[in-house]
C-alpha atoms as a PDB file:
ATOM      1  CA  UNK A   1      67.661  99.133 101.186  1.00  0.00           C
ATOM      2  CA  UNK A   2      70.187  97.490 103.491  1.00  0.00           C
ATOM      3  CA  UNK A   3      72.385 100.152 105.457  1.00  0.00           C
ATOM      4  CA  UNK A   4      76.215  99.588 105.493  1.00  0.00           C
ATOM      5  CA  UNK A   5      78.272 101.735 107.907  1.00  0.00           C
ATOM      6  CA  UNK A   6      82.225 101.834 106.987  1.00  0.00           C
ATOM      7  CA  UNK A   7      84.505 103.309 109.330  1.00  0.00           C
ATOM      8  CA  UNK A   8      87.761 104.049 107.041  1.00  0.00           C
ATOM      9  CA  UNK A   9      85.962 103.987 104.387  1.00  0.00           C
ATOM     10  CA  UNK A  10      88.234 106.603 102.411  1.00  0.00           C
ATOM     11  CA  UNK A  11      90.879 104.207 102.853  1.00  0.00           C
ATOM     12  CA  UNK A  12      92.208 101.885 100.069  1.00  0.00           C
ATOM     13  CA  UNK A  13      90.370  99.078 101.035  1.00  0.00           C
ATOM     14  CA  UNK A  14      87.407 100.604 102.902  1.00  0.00           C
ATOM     15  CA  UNK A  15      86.726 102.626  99.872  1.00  0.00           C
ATOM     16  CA  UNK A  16      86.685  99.718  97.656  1.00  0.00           C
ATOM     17  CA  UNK A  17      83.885  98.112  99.755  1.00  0.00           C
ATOM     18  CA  UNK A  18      82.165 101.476  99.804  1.00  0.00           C
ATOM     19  CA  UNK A  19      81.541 100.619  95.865  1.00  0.00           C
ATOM     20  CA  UNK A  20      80.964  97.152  96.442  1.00  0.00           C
ATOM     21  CA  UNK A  21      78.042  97.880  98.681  1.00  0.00           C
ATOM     22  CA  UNK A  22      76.955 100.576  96.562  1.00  0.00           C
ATOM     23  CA  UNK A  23      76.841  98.936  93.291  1.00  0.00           C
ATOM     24  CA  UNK A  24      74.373  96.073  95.322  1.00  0.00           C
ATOM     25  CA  UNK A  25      72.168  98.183  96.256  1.00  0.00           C
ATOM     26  CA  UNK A  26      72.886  99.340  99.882  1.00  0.00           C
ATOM     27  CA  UNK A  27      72.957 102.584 101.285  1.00  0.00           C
ATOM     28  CA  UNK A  28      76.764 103.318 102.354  1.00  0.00           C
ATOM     29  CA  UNK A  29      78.123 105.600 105.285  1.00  0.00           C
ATOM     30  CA  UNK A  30      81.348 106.343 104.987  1.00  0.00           C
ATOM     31  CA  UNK A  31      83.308 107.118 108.480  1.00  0.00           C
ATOM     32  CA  UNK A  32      86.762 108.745 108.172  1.00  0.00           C
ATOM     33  CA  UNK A  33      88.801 111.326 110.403  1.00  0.00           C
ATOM     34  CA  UNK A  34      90.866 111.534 106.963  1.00  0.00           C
ATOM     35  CA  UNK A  35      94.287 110.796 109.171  1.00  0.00           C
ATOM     36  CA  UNK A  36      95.816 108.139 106.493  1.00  0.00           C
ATOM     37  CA  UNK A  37      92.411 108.058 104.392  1.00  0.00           C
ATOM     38  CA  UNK A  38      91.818 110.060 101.100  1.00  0.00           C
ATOM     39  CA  UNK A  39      88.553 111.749  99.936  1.00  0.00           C
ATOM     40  CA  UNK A  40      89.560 110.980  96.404  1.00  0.00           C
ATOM     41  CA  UNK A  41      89.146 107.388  96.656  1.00  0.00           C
ATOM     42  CA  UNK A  42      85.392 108.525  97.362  1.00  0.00           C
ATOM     43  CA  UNK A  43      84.616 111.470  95.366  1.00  0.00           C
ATOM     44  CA  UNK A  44      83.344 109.538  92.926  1.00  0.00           C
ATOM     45  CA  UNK A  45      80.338 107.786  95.074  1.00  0.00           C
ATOM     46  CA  UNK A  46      79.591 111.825  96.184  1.00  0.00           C
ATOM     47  CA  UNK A  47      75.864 112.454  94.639  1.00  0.00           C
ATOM     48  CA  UNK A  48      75.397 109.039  94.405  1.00  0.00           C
ATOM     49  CA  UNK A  49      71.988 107.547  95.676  1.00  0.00           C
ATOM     50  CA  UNK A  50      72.396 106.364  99.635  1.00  0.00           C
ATOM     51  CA  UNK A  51      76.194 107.666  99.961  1.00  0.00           C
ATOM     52  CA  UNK A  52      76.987 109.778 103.242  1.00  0.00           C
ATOM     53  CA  UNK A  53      80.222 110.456 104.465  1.00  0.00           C
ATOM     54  CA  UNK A  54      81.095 111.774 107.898  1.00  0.00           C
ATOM     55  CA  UNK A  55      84.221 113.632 108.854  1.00  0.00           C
ATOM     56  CA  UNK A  56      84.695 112.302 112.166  1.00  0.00           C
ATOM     57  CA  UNK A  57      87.403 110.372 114.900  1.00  0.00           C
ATOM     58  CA  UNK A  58      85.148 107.228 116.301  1.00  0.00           C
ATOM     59  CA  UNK A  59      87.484 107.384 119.157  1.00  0.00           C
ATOM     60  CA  UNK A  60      85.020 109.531 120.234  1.00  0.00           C
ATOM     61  CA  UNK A  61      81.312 108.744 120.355  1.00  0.00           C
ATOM     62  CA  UNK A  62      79.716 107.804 116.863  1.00  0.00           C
ATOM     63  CA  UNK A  63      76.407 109.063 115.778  1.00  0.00           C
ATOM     64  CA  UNK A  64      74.647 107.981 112.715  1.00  0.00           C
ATOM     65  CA  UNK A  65      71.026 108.459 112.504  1.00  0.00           C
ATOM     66  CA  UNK A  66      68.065 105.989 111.585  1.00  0.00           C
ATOM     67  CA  UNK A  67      68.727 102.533 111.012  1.00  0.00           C
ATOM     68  CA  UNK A  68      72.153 100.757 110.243  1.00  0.00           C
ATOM     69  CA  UNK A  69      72.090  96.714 109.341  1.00  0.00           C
ATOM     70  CA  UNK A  70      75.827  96.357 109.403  1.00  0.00           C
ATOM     71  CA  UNK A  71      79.563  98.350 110.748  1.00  0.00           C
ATOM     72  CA  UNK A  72      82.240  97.279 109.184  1.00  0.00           C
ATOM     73  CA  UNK A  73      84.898  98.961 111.333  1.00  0.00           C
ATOM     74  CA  UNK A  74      87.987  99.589 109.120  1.00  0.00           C
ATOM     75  CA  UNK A  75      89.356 102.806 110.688  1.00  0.00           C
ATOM     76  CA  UNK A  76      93.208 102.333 111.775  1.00  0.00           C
ATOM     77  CA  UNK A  77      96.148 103.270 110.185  1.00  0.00           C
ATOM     78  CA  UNK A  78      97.977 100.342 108.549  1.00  0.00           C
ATOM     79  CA  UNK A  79     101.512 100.560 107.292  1.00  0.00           C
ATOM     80  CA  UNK A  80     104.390 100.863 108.889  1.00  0.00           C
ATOM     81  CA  UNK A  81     105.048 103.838 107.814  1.00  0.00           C
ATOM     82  CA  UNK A  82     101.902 105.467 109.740  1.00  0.00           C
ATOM     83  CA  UNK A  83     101.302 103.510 112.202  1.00  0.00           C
ATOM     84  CA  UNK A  84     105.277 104.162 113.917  1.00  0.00           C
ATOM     85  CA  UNK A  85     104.987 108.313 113.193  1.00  0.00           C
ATOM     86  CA  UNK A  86     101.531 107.214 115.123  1.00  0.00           C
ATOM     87  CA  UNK A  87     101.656 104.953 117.477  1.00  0.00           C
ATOM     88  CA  UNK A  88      99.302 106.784 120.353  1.00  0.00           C
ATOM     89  CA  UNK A  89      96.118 107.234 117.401  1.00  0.00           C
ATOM     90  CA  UNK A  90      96.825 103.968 115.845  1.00  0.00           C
ATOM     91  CA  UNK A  91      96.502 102.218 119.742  1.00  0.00           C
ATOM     92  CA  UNK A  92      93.218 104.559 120.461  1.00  0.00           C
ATOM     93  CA  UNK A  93      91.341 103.934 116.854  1.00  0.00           C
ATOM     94  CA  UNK A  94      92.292  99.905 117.634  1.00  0.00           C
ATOM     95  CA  UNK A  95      90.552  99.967 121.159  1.00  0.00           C
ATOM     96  CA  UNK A  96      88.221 102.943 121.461  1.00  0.00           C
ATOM     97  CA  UNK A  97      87.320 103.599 118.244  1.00  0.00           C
ATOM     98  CA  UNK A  98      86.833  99.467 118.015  1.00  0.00           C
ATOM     99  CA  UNK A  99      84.816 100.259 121.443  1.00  0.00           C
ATOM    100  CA  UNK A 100      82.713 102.866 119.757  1.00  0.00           C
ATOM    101  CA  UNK A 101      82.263 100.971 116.609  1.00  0.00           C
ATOM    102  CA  UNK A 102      80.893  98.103 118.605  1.00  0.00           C
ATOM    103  CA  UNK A 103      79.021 100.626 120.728  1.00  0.00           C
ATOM    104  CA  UNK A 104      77.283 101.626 117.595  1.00  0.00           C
ATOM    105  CA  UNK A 105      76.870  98.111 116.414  1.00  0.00           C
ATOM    106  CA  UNK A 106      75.010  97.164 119.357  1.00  0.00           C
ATOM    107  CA  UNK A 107      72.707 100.361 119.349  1.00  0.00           C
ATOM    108  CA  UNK A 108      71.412  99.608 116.025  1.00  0.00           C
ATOM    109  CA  UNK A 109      71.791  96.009 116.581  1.00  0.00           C
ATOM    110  CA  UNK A 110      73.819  95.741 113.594  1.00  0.00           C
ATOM    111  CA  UNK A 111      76.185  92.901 112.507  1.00  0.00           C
ATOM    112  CA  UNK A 112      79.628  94.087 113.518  1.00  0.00           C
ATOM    113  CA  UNK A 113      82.724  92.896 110.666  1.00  0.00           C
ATOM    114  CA  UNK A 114      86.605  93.803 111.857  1.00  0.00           C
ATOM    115  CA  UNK A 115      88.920  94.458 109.796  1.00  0.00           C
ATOM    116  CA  UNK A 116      91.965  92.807 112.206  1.00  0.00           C
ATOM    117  CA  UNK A 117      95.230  91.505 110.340  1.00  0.00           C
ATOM    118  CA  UNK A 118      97.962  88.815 109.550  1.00  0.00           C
ATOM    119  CA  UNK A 119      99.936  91.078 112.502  1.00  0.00           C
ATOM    120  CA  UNK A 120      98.435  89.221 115.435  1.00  0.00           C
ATOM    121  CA  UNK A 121     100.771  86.694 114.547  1.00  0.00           C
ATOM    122  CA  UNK A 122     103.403  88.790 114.989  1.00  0.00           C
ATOM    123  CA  UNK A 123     106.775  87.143 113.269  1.00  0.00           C
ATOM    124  CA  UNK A 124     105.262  83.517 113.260  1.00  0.00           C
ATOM    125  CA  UNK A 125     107.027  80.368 114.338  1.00  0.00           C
ATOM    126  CA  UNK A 126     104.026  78.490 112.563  1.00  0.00           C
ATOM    127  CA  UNK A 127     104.085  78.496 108.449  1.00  0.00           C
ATOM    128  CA  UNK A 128     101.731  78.800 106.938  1.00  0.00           C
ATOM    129  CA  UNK A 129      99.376  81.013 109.420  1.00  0.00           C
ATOM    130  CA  UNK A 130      96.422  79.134 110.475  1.00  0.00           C
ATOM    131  CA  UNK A 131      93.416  80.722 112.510  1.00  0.00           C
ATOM    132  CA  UNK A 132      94.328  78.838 115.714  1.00  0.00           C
ATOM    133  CA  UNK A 133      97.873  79.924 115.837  1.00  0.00           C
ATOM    134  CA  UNK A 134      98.387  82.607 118.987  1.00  0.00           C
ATOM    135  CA  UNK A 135     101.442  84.682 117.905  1.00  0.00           C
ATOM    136  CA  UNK A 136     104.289  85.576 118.594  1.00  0.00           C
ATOM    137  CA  UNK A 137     104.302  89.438 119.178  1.00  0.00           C
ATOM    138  CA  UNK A 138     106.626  91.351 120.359  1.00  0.00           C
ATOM    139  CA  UNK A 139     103.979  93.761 122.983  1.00  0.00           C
ATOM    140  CA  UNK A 140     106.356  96.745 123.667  1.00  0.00           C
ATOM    141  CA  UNK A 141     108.378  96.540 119.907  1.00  0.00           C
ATOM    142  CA  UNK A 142     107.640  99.363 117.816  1.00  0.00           C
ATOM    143  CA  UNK A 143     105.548  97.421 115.689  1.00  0.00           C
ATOM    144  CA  UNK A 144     103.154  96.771 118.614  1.00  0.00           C
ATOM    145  CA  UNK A 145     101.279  99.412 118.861  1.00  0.00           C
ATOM    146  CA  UNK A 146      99.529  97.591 115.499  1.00  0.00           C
ATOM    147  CA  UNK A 147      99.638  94.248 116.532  1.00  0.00           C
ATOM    148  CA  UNK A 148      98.531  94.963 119.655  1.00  0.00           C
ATOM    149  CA  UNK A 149      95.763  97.295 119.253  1.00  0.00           C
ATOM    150  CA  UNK A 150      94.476  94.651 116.467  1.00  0.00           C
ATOM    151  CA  UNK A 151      94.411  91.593 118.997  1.00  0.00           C
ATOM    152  CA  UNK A 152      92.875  93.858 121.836  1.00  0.00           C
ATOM    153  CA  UNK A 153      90.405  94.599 118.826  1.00  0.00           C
ATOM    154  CA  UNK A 154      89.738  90.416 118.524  1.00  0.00           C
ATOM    155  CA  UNK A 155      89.347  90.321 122.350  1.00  0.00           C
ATOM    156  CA  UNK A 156      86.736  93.137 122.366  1.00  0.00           C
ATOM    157  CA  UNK A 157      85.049  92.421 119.471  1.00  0.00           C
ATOM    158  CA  UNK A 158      84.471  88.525 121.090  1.00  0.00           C
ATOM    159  CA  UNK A 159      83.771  89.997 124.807  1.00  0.00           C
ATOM    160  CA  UNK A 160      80.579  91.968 122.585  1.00  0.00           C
ATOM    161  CA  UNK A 161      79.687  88.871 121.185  1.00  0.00           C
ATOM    162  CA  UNK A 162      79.515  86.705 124.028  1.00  0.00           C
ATOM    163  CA  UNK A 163      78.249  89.251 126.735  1.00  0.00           C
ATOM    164  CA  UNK A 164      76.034  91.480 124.499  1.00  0.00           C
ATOM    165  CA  UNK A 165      74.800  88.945 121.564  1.00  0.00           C
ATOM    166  CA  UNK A 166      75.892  91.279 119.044  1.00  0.00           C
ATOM    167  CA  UNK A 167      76.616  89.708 115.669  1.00  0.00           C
ATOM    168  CA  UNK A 168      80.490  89.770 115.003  1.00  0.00           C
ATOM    169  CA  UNK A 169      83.007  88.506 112.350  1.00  0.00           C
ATOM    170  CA  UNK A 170      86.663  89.007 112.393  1.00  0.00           C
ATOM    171  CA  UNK A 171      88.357  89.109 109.202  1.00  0.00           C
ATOM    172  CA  UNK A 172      92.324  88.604 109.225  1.00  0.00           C
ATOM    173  CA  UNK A 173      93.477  90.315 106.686  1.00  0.00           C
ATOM    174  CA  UNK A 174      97.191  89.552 104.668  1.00  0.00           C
ATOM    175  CA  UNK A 175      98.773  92.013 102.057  1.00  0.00           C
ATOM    176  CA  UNK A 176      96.523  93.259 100.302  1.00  0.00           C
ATOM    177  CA  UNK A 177      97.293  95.427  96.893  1.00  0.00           C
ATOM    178  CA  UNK A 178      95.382  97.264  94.155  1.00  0.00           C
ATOM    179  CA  UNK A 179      94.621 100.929  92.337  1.00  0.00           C
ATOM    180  CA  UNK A 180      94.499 103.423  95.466  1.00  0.00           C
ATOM    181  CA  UNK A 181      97.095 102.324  97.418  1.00  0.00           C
ATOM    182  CA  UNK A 182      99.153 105.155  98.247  1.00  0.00           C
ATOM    183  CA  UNK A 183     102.415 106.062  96.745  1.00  0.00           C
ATOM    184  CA  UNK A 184     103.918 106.989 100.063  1.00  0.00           C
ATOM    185  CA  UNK A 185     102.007 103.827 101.841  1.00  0.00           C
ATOM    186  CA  UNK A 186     106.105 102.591 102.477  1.00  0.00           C
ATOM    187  CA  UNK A 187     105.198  98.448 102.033  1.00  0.00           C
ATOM    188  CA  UNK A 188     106.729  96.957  99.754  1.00  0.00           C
ATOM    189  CA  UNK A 189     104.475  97.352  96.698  1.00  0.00           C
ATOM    190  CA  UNK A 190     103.649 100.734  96.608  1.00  0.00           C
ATOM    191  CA  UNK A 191     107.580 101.483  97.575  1.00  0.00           C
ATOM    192  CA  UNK A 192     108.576  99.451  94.302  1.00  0.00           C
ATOM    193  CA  UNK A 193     106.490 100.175  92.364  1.00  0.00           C
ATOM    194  CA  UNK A 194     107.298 103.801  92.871  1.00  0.00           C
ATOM    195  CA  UNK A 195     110.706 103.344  93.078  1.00  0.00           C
ATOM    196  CA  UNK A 196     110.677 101.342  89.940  1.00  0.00           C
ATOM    197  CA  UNK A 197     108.279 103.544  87.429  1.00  0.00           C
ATOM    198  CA  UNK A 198     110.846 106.733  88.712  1.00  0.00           C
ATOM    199  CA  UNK A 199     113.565 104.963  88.012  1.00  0.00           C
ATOM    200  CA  UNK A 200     115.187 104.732  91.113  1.00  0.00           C
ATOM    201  CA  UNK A 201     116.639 101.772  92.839  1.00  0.00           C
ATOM    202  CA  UNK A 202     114.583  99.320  94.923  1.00  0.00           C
ATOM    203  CA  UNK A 203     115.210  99.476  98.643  1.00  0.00           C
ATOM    204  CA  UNK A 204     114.873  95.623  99.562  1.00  0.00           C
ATOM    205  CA  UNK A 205     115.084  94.864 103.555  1.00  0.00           C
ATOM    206  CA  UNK A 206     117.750  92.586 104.355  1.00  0.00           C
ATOM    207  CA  UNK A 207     118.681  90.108 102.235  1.00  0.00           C
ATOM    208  CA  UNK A 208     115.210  89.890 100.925  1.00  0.00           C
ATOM    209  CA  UNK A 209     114.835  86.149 101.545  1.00  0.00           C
ATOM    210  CA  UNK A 210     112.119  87.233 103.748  1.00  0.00           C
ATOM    211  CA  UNK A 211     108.298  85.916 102.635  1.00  0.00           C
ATOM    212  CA  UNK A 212     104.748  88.041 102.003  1.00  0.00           C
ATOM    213  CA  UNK A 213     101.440  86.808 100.367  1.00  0.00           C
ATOM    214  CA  UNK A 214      99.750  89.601  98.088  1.00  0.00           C
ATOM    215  CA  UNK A 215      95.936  89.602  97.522  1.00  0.00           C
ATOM    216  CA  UNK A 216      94.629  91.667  94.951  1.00  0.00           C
ATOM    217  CA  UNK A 217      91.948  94.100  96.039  1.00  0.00           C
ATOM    218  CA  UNK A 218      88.963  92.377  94.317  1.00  0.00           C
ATOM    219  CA  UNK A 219      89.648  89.489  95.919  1.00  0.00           C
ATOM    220  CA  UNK A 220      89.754  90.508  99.215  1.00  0.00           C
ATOM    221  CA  UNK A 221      86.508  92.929  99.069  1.00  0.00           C
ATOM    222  CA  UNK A 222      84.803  89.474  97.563  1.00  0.00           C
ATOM    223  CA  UNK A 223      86.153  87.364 100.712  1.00  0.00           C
ATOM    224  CA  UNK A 224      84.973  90.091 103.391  1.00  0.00           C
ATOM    225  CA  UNK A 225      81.775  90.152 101.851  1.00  0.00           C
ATOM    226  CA  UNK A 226      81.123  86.348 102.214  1.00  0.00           C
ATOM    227  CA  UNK A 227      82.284  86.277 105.269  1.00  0.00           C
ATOM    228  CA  UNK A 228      80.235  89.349 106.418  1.00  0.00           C
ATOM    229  CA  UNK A 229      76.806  87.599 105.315  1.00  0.00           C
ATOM    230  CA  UNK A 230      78.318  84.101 106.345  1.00  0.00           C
ATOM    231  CA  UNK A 231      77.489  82.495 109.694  1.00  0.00           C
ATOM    232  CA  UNK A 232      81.155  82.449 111.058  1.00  0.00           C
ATOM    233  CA  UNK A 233      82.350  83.695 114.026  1.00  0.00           C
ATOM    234  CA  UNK A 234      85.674  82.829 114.195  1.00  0.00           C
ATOM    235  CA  UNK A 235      88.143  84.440 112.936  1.00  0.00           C
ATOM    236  CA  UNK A 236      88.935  84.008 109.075  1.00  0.00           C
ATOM    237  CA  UNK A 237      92.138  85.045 107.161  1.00  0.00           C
ATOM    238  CA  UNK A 238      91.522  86.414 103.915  1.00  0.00           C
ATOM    239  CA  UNK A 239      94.318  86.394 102.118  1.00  0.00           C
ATOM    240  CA  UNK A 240      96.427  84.465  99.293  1.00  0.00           C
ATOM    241  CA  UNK A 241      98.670  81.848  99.793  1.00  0.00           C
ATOM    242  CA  UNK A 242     100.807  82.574  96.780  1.00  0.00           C
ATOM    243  CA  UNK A 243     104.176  83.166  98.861  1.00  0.00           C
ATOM    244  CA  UNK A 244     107.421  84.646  97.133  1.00  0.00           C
ATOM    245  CA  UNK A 245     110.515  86.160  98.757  1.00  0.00           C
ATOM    246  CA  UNK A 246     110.821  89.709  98.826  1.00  0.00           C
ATOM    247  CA  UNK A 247     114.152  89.927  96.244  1.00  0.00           C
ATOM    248  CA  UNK A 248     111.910  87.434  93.562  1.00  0.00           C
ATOM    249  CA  UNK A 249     109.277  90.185  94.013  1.00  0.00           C
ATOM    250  CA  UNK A 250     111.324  92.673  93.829  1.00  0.00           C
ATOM    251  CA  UNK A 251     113.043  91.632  90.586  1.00  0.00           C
ATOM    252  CA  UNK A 252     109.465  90.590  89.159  1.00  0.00           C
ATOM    253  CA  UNK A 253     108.244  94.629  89.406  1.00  0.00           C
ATOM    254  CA  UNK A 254     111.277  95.953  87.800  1.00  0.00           C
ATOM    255  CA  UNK A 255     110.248  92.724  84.490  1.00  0.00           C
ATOM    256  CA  UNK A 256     106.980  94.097  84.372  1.00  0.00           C
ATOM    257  CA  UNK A 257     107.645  97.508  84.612  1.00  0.00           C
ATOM    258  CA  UNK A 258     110.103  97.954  82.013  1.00  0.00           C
ATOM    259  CA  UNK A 259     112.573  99.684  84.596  1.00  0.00           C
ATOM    260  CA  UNK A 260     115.828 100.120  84.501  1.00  0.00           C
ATOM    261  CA  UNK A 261     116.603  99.978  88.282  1.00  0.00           C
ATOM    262  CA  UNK A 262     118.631  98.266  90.281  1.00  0.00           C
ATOM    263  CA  UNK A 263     118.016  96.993  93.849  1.00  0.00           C
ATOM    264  CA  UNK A 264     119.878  98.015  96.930  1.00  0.00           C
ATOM    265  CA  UNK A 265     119.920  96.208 100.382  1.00  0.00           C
ATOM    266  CA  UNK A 266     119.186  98.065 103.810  1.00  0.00           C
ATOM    267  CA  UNK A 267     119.165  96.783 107.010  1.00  0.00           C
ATOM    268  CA  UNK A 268     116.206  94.746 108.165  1.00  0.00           C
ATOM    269  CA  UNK A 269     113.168  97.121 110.538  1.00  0.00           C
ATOM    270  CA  UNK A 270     112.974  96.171 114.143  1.00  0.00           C
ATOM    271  CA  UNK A 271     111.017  93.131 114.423  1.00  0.00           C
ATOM    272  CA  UNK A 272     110.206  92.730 111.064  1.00  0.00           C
ATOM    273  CA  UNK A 273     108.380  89.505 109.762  1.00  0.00           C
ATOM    274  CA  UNK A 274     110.119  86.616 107.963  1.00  0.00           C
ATOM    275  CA  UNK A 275     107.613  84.942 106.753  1.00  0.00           C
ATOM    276  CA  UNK A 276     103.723  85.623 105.830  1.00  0.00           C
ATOM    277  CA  UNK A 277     101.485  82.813 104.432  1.00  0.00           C
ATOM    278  CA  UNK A 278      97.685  82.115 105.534  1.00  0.00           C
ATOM    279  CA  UNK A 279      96.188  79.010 105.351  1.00  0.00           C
ATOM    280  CA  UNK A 280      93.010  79.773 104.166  1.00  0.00           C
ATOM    281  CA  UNK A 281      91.521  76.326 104.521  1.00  0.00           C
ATOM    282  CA  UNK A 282      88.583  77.520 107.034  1.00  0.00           C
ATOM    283  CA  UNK A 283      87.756  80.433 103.886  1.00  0.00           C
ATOM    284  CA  UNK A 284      87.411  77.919 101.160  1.00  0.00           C
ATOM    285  CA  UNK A 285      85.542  75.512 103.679  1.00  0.00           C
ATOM    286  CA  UNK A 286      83.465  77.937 105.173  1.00  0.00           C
ATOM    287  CA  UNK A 287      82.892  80.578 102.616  1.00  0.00           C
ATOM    288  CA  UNK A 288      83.795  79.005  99.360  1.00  0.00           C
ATOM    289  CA  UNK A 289      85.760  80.976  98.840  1.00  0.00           C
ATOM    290  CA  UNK A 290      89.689  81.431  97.385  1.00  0.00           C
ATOM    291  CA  UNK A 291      91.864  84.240  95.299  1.00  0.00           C
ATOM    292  CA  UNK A 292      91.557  84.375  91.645  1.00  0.00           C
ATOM    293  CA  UNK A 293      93.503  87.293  90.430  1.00  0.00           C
ATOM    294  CA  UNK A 294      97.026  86.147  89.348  1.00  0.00           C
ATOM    295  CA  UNK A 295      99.896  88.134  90.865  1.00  0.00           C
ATOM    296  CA  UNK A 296     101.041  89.083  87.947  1.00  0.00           C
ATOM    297  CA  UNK A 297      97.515  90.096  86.463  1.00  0.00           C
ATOM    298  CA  UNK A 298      97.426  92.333  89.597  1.00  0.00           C
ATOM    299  CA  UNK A 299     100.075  93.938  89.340  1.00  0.00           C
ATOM    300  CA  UNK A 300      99.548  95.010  85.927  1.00  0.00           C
ATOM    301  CA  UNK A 301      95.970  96.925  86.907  1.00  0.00           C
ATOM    302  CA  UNK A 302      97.990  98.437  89.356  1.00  0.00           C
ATOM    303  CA  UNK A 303     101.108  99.535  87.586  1.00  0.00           C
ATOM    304  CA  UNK A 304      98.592 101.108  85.671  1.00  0.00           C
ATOM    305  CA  UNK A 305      97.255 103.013  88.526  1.00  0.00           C
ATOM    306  CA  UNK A 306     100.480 104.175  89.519  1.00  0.00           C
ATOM    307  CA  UNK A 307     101.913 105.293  86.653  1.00  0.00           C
ATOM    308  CA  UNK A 308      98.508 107.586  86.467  1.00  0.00           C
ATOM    309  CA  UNK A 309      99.334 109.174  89.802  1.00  0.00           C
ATOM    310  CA  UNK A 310     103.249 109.499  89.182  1.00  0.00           C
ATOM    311  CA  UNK A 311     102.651 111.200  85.754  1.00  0.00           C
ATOM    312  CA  UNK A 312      99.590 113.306  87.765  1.00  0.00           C
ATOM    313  CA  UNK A 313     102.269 114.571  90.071  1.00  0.00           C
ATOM    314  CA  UNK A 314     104.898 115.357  87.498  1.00  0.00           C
ATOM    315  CA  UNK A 315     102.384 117.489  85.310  1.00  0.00           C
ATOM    316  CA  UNK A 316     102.049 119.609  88.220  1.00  0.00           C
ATOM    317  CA  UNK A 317     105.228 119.966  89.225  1.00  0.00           C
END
């Protein structure tokens, strides 16, 4: 069997892949120093055939014995939220751990995938995001210690593809959403849809004219996994191009949850995006591949999800 190493893999999208990999056969080790990751979005893959997890910070050196065919290195944390209360971690798992990933990677000769983001383009001037757009990134805001630590992650993960041979793709990923994100995850649809099932009002940033693209989970594990077996190089966003302003979105989880909440207005974060679209021409060309899952399909799967861990909470309290 094919063996898949996933560094965050008991994070909300590493953990999805985990059972993607799983369910086709491979044998999966999961990676994760548990900082923003959860072991119950594995437990259930424990005792299954070819699962291994290791507790275990790949900002220091990584270890995995016999063979490994492929790293996907998804170790970093990746809201807001986290990555300002931990800006120091979230700038060493982006270049050493990305260091020792690729260290690992070219050990085992392995092909290396990286999880980098829509962030290296910082608050774009160019709409919708294509591939060959640069930035524009603020390097000493407090959101750079993400961005940053993802682009350095681009630059390395080329510099071991051009001076060491070894195999890399380099996925940019846009808002992703789906059944174990975390209620406290802080963007914007974990907040309101927390917010909303509890009955309490919807903080929106600003005047929420503000844009983000939302990719439901299965979608985005199926795009990573062409592009992992694919032949590209270059980087690829994965994401959807469905935009909708932040109020709209707002409004449209309140509809479908049945709440009764209002929405209040807070000042806008430092540096804070106003707009987030990818083209995802070079995807459909290159991988066949595009989103299928309907927002509002999404959302429903995951207001399900939700309002299992809200009323999880409340029968213990």
């Amino acid at each position: 069997m094919p063996r898949l190493v996933i560094t965050g893999g008991a994070g909300f999208i590493g953990s999805h892949l985990a059972d993607h990999f799983i369910n086709m056969g491979f044998e999966v080790v999961v990676i994760d120093n548990l900082l923003t990751g959860n072991l119950e979005n594995i437990s259930h893959l424990f005792g299954r055939q070819g699962f291994q997890f290791l507790h275990h910070d790949i900002t220091n050196f990584i270890h995995v014995n016999d063979a490994v065919d492929f790293v996907l290195h998804f170790a970093s944390p990746a809201s807001p939220i986290d990555y300002l209360k931990l800006p120091i971690q979230t700038l060493k798992v982006g270049s050493l751990g990305t260091h020792k990933a690729l260290g690992l990677a070219k050990e085992k000769r392995a092909r290396f995938l990286l999880a980098s983001t829509s962030e290296v383009y910082g608050d774009p001037l160019e709409h919708p995001q294509r591939e060959s757009y640069w930035g524009n990134v603020n390097p000493i805001g407090i959101r750079g210690v993400y961005d940053e630590a993802k682009r350095f992650a681009e630059a390395l993960t080329m510099a071991y593809h051009r001076s060491h041979g070894v195999e890399t793709r380099i996925a940019r990923i846009f808002n992703t959403y789906g059944p174990r994100m975390r209620l406290s995850d802080g963007r914007a649809i974990p907040a309101f849809l927390s917010q909303a099932l509890r009955g309490e009002p919807l903080t929106v940033f600003g005047t929420g004219s503000q844009t983000r693209s939302f990719c439901y989970i299965s979608d985005q594990v199926e795009g990573l996994s062409r592009l992992l077996f694919s032949d590209e190089t270059e980087p690829v966003n994965i994401g959807n191009p469905a935009e909708i302003a932040i109020l709209e979105f707002a409004k449209k989880i309140i509809e479908l949850t049945g709440s009764s909440s209002s929405i209040v207005h807070c000042p806008l974060p430092e540096d804070d995006p106003k707009v987030r679209q990818p083209d995802i021409t070079r995807a459909r060309e290159r991988l066949g591949w595009e989103p299928k899952v309907l927002l509002e399909e999404g959302l429903r799967k995951t207001i399900a999800f939700f309002k299992e861990k809200i009323g999880a909470l409340a029968a213990v309290k």
